[in-house]
C-alpha atoms as a PDB file:
ATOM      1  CA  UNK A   1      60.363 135.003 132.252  1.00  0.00           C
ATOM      2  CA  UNK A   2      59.293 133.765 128.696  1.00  0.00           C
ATOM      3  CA  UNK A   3      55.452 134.835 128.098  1.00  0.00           C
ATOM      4  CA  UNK A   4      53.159 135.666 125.726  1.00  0.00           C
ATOM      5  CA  UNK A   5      52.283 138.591 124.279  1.00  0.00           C
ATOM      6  CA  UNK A   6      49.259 139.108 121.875  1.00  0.00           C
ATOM      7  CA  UNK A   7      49.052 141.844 119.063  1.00  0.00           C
ATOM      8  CA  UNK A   8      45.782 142.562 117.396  1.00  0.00           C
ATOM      9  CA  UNK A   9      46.435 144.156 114.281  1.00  0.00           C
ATOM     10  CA  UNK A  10      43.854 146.417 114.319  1.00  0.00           C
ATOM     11  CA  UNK A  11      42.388 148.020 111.543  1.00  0.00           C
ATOM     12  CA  UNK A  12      44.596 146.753 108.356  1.00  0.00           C
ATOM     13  CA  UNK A  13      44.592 149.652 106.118  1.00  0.00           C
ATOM     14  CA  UNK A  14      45.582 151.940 108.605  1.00  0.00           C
ATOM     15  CA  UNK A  15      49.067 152.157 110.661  1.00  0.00           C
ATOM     16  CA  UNK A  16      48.234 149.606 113.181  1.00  0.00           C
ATOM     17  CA  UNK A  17      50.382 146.662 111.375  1.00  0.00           C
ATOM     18  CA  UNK A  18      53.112 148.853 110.258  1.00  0.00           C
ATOM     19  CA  UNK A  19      53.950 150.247 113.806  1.00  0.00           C
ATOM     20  CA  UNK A  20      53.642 146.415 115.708  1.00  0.00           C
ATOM     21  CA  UNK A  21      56.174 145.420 113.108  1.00  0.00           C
ATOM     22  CA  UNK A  22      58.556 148.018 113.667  1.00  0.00           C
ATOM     23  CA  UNK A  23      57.934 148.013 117.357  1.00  0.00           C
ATOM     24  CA  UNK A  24      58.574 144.338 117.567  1.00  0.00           C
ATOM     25  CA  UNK A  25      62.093 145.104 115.408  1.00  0.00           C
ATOM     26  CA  UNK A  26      62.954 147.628 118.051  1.00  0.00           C
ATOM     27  CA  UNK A  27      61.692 146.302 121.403  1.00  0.00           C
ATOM     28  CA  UNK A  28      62.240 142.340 121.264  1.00  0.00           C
ATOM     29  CA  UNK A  29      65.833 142.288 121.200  1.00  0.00           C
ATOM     30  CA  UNK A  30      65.296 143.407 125.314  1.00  0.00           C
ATOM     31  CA  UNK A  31      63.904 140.409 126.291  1.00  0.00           C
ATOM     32  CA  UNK A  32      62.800 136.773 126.154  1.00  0.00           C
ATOM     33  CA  UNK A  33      58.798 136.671 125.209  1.00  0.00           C
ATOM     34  CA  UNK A  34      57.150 135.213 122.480  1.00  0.00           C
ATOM     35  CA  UNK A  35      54.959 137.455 120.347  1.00  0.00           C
ATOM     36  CA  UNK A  36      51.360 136.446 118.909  1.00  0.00           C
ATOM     37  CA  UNK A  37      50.286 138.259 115.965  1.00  0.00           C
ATOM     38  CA  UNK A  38      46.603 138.066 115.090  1.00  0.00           C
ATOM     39  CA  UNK A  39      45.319 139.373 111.932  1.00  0.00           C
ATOM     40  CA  UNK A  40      45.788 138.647 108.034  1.00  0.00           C
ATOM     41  CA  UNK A  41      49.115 136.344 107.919  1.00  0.00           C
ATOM     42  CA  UNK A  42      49.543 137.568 103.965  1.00  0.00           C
ATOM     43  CA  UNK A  43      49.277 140.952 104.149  1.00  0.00           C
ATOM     44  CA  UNK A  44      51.486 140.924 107.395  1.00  0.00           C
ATOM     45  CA  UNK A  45      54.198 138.994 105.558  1.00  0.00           C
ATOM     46  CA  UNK A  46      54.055 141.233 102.318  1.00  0.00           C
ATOM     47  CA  UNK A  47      54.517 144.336 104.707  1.00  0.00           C
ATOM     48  CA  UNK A  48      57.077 142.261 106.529  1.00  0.00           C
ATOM     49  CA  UNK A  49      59.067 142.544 103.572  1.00  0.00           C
ATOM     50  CA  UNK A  50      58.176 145.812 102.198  1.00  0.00           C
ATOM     51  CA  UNK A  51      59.591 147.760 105.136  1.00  0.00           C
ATOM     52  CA  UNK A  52      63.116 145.348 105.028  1.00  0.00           C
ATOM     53  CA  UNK A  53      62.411 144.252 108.760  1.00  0.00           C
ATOM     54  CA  UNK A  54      63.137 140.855 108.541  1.00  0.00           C
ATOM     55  CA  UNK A  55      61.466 139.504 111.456  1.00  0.00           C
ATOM     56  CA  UNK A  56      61.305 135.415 111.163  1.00  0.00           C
ATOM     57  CA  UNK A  57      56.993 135.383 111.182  1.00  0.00           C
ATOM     58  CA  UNK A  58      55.979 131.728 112.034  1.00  0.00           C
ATOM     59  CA  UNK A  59      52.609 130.072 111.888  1.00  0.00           C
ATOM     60  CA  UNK A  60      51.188 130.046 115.419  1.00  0.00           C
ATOM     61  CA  UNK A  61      50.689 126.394 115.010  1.00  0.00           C
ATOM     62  CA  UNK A  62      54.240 125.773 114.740  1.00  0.00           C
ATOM     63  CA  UNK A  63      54.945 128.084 118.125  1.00  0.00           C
ATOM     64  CA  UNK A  64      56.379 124.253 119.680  1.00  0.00           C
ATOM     65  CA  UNK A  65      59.062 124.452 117.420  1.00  0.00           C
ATOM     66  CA  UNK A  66      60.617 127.054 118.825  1.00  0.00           C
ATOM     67  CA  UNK A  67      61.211 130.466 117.755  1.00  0.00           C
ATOM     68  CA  UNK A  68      59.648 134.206 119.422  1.00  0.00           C
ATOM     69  CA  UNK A  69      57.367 135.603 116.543  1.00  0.00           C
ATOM     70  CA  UNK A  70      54.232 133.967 115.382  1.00  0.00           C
ATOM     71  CA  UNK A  71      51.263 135.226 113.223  1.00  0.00           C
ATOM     72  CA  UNK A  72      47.343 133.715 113.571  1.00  0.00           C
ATOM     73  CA  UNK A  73      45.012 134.566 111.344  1.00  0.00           C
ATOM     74  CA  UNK A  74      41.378 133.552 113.073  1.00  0.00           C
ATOM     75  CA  UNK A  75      39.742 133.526 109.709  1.00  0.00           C
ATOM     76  CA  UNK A  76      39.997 131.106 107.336  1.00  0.00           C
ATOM     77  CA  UNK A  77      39.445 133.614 103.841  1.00  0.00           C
ATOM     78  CA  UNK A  78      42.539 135.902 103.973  1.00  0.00           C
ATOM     79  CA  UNK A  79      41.206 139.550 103.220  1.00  0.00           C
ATOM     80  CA  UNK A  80      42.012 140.908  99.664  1.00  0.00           C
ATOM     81  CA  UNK A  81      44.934 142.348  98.473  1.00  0.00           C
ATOM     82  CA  UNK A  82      43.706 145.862  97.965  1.00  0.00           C
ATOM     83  CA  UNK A  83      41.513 147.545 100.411  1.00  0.00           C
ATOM     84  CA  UNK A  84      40.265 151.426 100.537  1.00  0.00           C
ATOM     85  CA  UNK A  85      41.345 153.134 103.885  1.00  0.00           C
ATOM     86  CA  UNK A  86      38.200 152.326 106.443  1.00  0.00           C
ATOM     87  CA  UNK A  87      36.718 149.293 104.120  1.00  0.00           C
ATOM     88  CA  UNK A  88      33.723 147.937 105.860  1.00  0.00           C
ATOM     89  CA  UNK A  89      36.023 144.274 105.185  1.00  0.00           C
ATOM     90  CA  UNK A  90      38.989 145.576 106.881  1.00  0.00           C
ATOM     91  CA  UNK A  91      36.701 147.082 110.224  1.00  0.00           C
ATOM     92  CA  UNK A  92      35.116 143.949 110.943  1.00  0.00           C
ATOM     93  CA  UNK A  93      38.451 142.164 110.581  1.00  0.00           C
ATOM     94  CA  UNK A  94      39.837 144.122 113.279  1.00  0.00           C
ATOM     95  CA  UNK A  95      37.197 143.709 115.709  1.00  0.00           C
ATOM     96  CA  UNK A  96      37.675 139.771 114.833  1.00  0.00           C
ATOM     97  CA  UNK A  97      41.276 140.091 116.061  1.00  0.00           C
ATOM     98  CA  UNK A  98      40.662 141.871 118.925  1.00  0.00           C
ATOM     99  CA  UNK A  99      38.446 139.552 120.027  1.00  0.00           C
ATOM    100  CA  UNK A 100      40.602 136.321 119.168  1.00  0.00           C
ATOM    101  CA  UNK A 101      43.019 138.140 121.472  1.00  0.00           C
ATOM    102  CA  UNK A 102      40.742 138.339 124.268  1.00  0.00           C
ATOM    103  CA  UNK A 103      39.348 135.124 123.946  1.00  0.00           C
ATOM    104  CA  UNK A 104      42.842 134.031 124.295  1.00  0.00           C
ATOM    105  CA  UNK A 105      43.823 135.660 127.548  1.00  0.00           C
ATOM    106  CA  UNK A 106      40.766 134.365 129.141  1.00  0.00           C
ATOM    107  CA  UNK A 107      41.626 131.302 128.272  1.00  0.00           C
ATOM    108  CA  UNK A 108      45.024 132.287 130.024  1.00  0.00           C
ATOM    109  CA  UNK A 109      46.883 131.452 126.499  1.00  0.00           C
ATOM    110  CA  UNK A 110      48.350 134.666 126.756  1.00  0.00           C
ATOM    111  CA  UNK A 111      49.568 136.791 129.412  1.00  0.00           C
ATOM    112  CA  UNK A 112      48.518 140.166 127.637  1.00  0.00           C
ATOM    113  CA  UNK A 113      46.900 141.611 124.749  1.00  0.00           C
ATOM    114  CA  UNK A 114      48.456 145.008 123.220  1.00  0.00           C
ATOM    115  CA  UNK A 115      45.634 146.367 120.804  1.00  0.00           C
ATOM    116  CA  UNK A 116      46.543 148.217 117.455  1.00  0.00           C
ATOM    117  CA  UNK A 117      44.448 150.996 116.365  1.00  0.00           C
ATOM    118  CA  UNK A 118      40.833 150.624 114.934  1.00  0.00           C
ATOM    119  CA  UNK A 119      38.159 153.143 113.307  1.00  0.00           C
ATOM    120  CA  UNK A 120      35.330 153.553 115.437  1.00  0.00           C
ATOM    121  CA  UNK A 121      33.317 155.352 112.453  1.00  0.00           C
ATOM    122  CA  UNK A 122      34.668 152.655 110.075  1.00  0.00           C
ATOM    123  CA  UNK A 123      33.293 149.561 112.513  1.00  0.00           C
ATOM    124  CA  UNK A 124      29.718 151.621 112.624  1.00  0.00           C
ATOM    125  CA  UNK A 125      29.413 151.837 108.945  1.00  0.00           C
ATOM    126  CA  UNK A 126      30.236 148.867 108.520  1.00  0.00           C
ATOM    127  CA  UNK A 127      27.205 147.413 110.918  1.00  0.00           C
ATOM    128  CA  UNK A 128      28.553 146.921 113.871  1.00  0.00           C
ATOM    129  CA  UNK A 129      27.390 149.085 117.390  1.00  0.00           C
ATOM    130  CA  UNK A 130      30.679 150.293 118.673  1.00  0.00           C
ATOM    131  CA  UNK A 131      31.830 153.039 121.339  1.00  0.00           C
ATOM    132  CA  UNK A 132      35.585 152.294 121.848  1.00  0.00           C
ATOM    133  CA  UNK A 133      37.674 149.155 122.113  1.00  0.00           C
ATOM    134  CA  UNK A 134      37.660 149.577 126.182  1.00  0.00           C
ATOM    135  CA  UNK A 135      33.861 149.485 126.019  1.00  0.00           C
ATOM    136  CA  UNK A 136      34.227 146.386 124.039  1.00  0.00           C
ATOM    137  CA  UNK A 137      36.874 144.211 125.887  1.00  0.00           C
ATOM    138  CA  UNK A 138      34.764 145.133 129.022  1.00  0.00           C
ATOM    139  CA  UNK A 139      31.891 143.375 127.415  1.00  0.00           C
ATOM    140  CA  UNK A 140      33.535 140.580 125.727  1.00  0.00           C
ATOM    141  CA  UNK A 141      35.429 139.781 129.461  1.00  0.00           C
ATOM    142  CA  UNK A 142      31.467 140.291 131.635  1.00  0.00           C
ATOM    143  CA  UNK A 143      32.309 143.215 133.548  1.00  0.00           C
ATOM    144  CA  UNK A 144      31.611 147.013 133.670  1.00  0.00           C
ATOM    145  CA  UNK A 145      34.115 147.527 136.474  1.00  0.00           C
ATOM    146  CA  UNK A 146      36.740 149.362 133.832  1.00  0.00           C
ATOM    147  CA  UNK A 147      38.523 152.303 133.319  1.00  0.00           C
ATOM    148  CA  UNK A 148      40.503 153.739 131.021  1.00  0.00           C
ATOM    149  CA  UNK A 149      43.781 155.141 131.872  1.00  0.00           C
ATOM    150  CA  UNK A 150      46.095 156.964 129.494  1.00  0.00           C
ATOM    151  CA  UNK A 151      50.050 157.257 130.805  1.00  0.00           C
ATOM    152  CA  UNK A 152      52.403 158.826 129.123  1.00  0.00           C
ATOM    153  CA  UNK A 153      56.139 160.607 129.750  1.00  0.00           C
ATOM    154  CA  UNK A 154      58.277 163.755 128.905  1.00  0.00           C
ATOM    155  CA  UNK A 155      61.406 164.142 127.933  1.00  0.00           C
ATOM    156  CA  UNK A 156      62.777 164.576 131.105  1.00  0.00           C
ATOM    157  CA  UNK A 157      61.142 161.344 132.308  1.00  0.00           C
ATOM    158  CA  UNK A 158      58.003 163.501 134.193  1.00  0.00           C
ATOM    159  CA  UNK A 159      54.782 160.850 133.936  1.00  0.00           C
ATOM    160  CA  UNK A 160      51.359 161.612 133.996  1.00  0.00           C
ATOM    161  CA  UNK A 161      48.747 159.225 134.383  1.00  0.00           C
ATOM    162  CA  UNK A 162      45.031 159.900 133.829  1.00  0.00           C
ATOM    163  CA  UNK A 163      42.267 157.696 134.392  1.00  0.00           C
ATOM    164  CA  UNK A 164      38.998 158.672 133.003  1.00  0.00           C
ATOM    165  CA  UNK A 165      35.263 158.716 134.557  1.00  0.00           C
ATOM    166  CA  UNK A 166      33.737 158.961 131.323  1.00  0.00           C
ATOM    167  CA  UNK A 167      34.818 158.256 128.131  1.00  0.00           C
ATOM    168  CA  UNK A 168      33.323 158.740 124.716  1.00  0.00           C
ATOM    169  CA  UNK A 169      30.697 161.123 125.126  1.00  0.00           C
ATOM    170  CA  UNK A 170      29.153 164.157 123.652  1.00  0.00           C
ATOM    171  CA  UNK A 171      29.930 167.090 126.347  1.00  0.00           C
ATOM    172  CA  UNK A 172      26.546 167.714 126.829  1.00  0.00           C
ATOM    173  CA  UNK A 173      26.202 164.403 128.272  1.00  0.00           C
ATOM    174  CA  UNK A 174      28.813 164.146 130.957  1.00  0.00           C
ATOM    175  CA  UNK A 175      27.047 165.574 133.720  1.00  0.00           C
ATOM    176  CA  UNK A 176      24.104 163.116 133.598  1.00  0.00           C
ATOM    177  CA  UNK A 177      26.432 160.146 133.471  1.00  0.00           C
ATOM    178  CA  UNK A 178      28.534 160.900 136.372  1.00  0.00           C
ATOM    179  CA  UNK A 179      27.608 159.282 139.244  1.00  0.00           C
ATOM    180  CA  UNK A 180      29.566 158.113 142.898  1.00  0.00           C
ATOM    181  CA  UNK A 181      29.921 154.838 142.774  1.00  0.00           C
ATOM    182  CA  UNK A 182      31.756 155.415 139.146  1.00  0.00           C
ATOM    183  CA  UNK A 183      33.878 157.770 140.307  1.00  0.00           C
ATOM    184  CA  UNK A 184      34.788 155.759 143.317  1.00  0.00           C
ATOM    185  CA  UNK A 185      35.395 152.850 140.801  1.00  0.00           C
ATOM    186  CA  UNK A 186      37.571 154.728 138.858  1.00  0.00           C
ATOM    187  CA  UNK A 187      39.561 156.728 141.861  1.00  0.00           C
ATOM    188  CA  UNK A 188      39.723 152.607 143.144  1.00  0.00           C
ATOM    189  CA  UNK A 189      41.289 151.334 139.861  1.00  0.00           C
ATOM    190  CA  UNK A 190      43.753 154.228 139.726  1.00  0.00           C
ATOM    191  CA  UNK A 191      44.982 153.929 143.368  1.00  0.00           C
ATOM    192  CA  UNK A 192      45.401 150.073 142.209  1.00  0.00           C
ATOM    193  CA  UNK A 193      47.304 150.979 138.656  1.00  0.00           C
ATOM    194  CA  UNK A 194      50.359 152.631 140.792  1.00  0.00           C
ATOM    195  CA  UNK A 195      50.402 149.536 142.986  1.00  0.00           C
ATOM    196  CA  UNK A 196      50.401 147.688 139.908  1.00  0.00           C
ATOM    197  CA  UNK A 197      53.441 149.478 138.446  1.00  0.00           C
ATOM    198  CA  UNK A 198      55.119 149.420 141.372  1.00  0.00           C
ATOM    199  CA  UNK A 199      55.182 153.109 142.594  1.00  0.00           C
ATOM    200  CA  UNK A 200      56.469 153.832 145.948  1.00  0.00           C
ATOM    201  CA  UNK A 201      52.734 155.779 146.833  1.00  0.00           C
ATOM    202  CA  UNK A 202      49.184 155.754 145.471  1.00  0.00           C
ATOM    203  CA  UNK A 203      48.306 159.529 145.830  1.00  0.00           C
ATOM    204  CA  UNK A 204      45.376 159.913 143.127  1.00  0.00           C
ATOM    205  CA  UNK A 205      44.102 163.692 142.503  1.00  0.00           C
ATOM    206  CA  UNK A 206      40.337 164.001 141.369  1.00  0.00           C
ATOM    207  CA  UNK A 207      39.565 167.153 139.414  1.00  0.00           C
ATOM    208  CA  UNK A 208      36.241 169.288 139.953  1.00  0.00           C
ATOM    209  CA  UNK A 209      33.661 168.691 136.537  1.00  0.00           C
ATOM    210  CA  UNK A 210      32.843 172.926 136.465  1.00  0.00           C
ATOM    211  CA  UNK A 211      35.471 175.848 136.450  1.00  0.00           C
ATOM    212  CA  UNK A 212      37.475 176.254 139.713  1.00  0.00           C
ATOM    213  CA  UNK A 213      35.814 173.011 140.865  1.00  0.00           C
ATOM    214  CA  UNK A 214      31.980 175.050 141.243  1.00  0.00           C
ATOM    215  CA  UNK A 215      33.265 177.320 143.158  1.00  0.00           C
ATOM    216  CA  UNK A 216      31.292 176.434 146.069  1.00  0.00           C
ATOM    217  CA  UNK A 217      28.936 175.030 144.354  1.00  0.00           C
ATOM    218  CA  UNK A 218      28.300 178.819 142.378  1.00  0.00           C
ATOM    219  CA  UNK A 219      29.417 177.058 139.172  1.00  0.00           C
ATOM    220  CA  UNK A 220      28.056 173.957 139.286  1.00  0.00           C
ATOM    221  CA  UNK A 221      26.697 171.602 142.133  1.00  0.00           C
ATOM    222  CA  UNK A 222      28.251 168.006 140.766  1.00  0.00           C
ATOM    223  CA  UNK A 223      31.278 168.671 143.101  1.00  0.00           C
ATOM    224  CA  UNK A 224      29.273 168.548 145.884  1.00  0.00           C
ATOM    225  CA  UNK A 225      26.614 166.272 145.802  1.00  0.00           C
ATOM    226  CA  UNK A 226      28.870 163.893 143.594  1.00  0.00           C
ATOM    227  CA  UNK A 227      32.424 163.934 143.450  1.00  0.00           C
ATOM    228  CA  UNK A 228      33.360 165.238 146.806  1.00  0.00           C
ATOM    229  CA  UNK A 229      31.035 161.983 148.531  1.00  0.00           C
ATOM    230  CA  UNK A 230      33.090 159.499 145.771  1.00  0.00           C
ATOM    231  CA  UNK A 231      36.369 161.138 146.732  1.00  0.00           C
ATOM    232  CA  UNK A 232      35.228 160.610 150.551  1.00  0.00           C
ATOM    233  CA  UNK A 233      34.075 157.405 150.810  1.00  0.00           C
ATOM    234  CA  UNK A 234      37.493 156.077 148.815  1.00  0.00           C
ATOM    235  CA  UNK A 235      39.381 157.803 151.502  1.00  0.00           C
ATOM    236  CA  UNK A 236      37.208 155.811 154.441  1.00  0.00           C
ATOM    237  CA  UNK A 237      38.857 152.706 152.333  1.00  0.00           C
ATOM    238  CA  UNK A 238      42.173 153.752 153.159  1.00  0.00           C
ATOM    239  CA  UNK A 239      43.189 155.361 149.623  1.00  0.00           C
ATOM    240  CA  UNK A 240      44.785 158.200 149.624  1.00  0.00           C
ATOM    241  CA  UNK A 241      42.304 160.595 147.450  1.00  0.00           C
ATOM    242  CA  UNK A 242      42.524 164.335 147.110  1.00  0.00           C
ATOM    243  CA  UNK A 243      40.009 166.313 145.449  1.00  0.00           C
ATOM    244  CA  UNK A 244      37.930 168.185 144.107  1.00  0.00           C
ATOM    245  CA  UNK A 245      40.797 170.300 142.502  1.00  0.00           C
ATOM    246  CA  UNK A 246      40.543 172.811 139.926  1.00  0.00           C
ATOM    247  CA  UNK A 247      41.632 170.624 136.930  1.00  0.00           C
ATOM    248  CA  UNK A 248      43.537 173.860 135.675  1.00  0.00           C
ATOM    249  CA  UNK A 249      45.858 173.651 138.481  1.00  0.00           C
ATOM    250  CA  UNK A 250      45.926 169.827 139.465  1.00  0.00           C
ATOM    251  CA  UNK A 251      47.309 169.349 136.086  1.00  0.00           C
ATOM    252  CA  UNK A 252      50.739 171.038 136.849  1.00  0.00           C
ATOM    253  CA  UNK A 253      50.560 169.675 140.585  1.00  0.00           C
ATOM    254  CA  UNK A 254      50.889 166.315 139.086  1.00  0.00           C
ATOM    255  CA  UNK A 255      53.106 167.079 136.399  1.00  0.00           C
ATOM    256  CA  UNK A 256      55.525 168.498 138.777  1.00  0.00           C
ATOM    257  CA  UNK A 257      54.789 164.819 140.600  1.00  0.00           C
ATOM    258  CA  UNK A 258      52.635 165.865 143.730  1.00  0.00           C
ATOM    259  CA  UNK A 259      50.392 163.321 142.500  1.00  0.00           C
ATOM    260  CA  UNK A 260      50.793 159.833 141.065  1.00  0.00           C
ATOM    261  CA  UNK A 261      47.888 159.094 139.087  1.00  0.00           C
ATOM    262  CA  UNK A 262      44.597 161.773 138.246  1.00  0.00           C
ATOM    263  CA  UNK A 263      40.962 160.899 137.760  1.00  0.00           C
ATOM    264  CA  UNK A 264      39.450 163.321 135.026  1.00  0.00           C
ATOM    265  CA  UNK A 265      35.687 163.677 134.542  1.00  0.00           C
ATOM    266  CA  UNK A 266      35.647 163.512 130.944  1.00  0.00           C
ATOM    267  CA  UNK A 267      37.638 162.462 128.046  1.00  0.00           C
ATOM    268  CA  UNK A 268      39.477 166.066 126.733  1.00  0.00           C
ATOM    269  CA  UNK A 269      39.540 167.544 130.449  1.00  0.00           C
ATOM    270  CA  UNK A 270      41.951 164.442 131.024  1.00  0.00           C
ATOM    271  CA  UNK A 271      43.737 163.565 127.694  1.00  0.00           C
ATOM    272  CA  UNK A 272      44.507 167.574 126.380  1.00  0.00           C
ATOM    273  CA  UNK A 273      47.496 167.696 129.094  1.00  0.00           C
ATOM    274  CA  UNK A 274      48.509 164.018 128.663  1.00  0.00           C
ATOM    275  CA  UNK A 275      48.766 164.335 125.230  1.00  0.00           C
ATOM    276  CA  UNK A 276      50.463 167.154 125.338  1.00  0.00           C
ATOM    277  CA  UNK A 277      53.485 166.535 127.385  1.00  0.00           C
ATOM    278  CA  UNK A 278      53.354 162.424 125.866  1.00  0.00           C
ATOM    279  CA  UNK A 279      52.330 162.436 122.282  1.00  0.00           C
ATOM    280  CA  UNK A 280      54.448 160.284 121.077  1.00  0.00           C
ATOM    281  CA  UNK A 281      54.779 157.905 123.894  1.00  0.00           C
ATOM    282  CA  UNK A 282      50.936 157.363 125.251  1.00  0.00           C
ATOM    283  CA  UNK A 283      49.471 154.192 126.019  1.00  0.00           C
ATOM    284  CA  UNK A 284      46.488 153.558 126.650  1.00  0.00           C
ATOM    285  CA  UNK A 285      45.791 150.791 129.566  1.00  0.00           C
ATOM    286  CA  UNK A 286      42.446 149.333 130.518  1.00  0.00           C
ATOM    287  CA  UNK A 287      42.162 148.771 134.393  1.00  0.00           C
ATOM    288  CA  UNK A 288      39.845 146.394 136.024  1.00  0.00           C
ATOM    289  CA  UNK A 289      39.964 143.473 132.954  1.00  0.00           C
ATOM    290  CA  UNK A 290      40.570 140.100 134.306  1.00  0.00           C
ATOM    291  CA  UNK A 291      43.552 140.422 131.725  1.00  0.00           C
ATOM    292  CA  UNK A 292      46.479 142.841 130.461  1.00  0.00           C
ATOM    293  CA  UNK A 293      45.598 144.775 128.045  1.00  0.00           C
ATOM    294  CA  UNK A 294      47.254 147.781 126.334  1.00  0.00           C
ATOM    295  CA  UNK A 295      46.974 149.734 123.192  1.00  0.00           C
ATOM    296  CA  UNK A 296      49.026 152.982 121.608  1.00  0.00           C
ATOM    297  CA  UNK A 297      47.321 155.960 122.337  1.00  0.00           C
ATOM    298  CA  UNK A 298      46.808 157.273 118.245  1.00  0.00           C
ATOM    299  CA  UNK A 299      44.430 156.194 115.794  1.00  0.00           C
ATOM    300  CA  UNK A 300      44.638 154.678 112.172  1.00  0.00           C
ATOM    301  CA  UNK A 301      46.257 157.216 110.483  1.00  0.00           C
ATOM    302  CA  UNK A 302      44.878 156.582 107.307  1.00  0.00           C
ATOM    303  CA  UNK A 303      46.680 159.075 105.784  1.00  0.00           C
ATOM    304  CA  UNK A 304      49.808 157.823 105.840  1.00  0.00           C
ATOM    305  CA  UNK A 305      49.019 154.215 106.412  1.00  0.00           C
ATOM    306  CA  UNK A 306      51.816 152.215 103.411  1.00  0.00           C
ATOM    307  CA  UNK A 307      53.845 155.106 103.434  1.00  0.00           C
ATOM    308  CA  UNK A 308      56.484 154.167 105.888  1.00  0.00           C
ATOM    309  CA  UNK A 309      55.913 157.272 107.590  1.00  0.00           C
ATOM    310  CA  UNK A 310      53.967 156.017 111.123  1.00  0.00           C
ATOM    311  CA  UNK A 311      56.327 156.250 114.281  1.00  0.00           C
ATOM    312  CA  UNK A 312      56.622 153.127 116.273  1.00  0.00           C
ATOM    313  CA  UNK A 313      57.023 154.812 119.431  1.00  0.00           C
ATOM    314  CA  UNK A 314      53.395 154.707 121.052  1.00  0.00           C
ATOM    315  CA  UNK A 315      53.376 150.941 120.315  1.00  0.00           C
ATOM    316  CA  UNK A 316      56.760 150.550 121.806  1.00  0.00           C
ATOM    317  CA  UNK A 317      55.299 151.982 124.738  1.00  0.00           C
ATOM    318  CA  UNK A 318      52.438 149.635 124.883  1.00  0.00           C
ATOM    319  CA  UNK A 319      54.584 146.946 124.411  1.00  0.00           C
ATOM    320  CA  UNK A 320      56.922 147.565 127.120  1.00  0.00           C
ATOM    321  CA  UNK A 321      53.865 148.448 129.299  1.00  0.00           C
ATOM    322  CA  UNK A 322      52.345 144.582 128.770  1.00  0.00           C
ATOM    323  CA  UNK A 323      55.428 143.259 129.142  1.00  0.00           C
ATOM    324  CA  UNK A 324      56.072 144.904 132.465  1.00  0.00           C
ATOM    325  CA  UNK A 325      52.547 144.436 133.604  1.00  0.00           C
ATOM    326  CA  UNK A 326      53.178 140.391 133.008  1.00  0.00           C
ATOM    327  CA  UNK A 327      56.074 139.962 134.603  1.00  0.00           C
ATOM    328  CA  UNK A 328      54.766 142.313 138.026  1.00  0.00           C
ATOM    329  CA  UNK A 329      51.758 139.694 137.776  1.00  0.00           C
ATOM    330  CA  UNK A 330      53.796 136.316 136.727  1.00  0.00           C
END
């Protein structure tokens, strides 16, 4: 199969470029796509050379001439030379590339869209109203029938994946947003994401919001008059659901492979253990988008952002995720 594949650059003085660069250096040799990156062509040809990769970057409107690796840039002033980590310039330049990509696969221009890391704090000070990049692609594509799902491996090859039923929240505020039908959404999507990736079974664990699952309902009533009816009427639709669990001990049950994807009630009950046995491989996958998309599961890393320190690894991951995601669907 020969595809496309979309990059959004992300946020330009952080690590997002750097790691898509030395991703693509690493991971295109494996197979036969074409690669679409969309952000500032200068500055990605500068770094291009700076880290001695030596990847052929075309203009995108020369992408009938042949060759795999092309660069777009969807505004016509290229950004300046010099930017301060988190620039207000730099933040709304990202969010212009992401969306460029997912205008794109829409469109059906590309097959999948692997997002680079932006700065949610950066993007707010710089004007814009933003709670995560799944949050926006689920706007930008007209649905609120999304997850997010973070999957990552061991060493030894041992997967978890975790979809979540909230995302970016204050704690305080998880309770009140829970509700069945989202948590029968999200149990749905999962079920659907090991179909997608072509597991052998769908078993999807759902852990308990309170300590030991409420205990009865002694800690905490949400298992009962919430979760347990979600987890319910999914199983009257034929998917295999198990839960409430204890998210202390569902965690190892799944790690040990009992289950084959989780549903976590809020963003650090789900991504402490994922992160913790996949650090350096997590993607990040939004399920339910009318289109692929994918992202590394860090942030910008201004810190070491020009310092050829960043590890490609997570955006590997995300690449080879898209890739295998379009083909299953091609």
């Amino acid at each position: 199969m020969t595809g496309w594949i979309g990059i959004a650059l992300g946020d330009f003085t952080g690590i997002g470029p750097e790691v898509a660069l030395k991703a693509l250096a690493a991971e295109a040799a494996s197979d036969d796509m074409r690669y679409l990156l969309i952000g500032d062509a200068a500055h990605l040809r500068r770094l291009n050379e700076q880290l001695h990769l030596r990847l052929p970057l075309q203009p995108y409107g020369r992408a009938a001439e042949g060759g795999r690796f092309f660069v777009h840039s969807p505004s016509s002033e290229a950004l300046p030379e010099m930017l301060s980590p988190g620039s207000p310039a730099a933040a709304l330049a990202a969010l212009s590339w992401v969306t460029d990509g997912a205008q794109r696969c829409l469109r059906r221009e590309l097959d999948a869209l692997v997002t680079a890391p932006v700065n949610k704090e950066s993007i707010i000070r710089a004007g814009q109203p933003f709670i995560g990049q799944t949050e926006f692609l689920s706007k930008l594509a007209g649905t609120d029938r999304t997850a997010m799902m973070l999957l990552g491996e061991d060493d030894r090859h041992r997967w978890l994946r975790v979809a979540l039923a909230t995302t970016h929240l204050p704690l305080k505020c998880v309770a009140d947003q829970l509700s069945r039908d989202k948590i029968e959404l999200v149990i749905e999507l999962a079920s659907q994401s090991c179909t997608d990736l072509g597991l052998p079974r769908a078993r999807v664990a759902v852990c308990g919001l309170n300590p030991h699952a409420g205990e009865g309902g002694q800690l905490g009533d949400e298992e009962l008059t919430i979760i347990t009816p979600a987890v319910r009427a999914a199983q009257t639709r034929g998917i295999e659901a198990i839960g409430p669990l204890a998210a202390d001990a569902l965690f190892y049950h799944a790690y040990r492979g009992e289950y084959d994807a989780v549903v976590a009630m809020y963003h650090d009950q789900g991504l402490a253990p994922l992160k913790m046995i996949g650090f350096e491989n997590g993607v990040n996958w939004t399920l339910g988008l009318p289109f692929i998309r994918t992202s590394p599961d860090h942030g910008t890393a201004y810190d070491i952002a020009g310092q050829d320190k960043a590890s490609p690894s997570s955006m590997q991951a995300a690449i080879r995720l898209a890739k295998q995601l379009a083909r299953a669907r091609s």
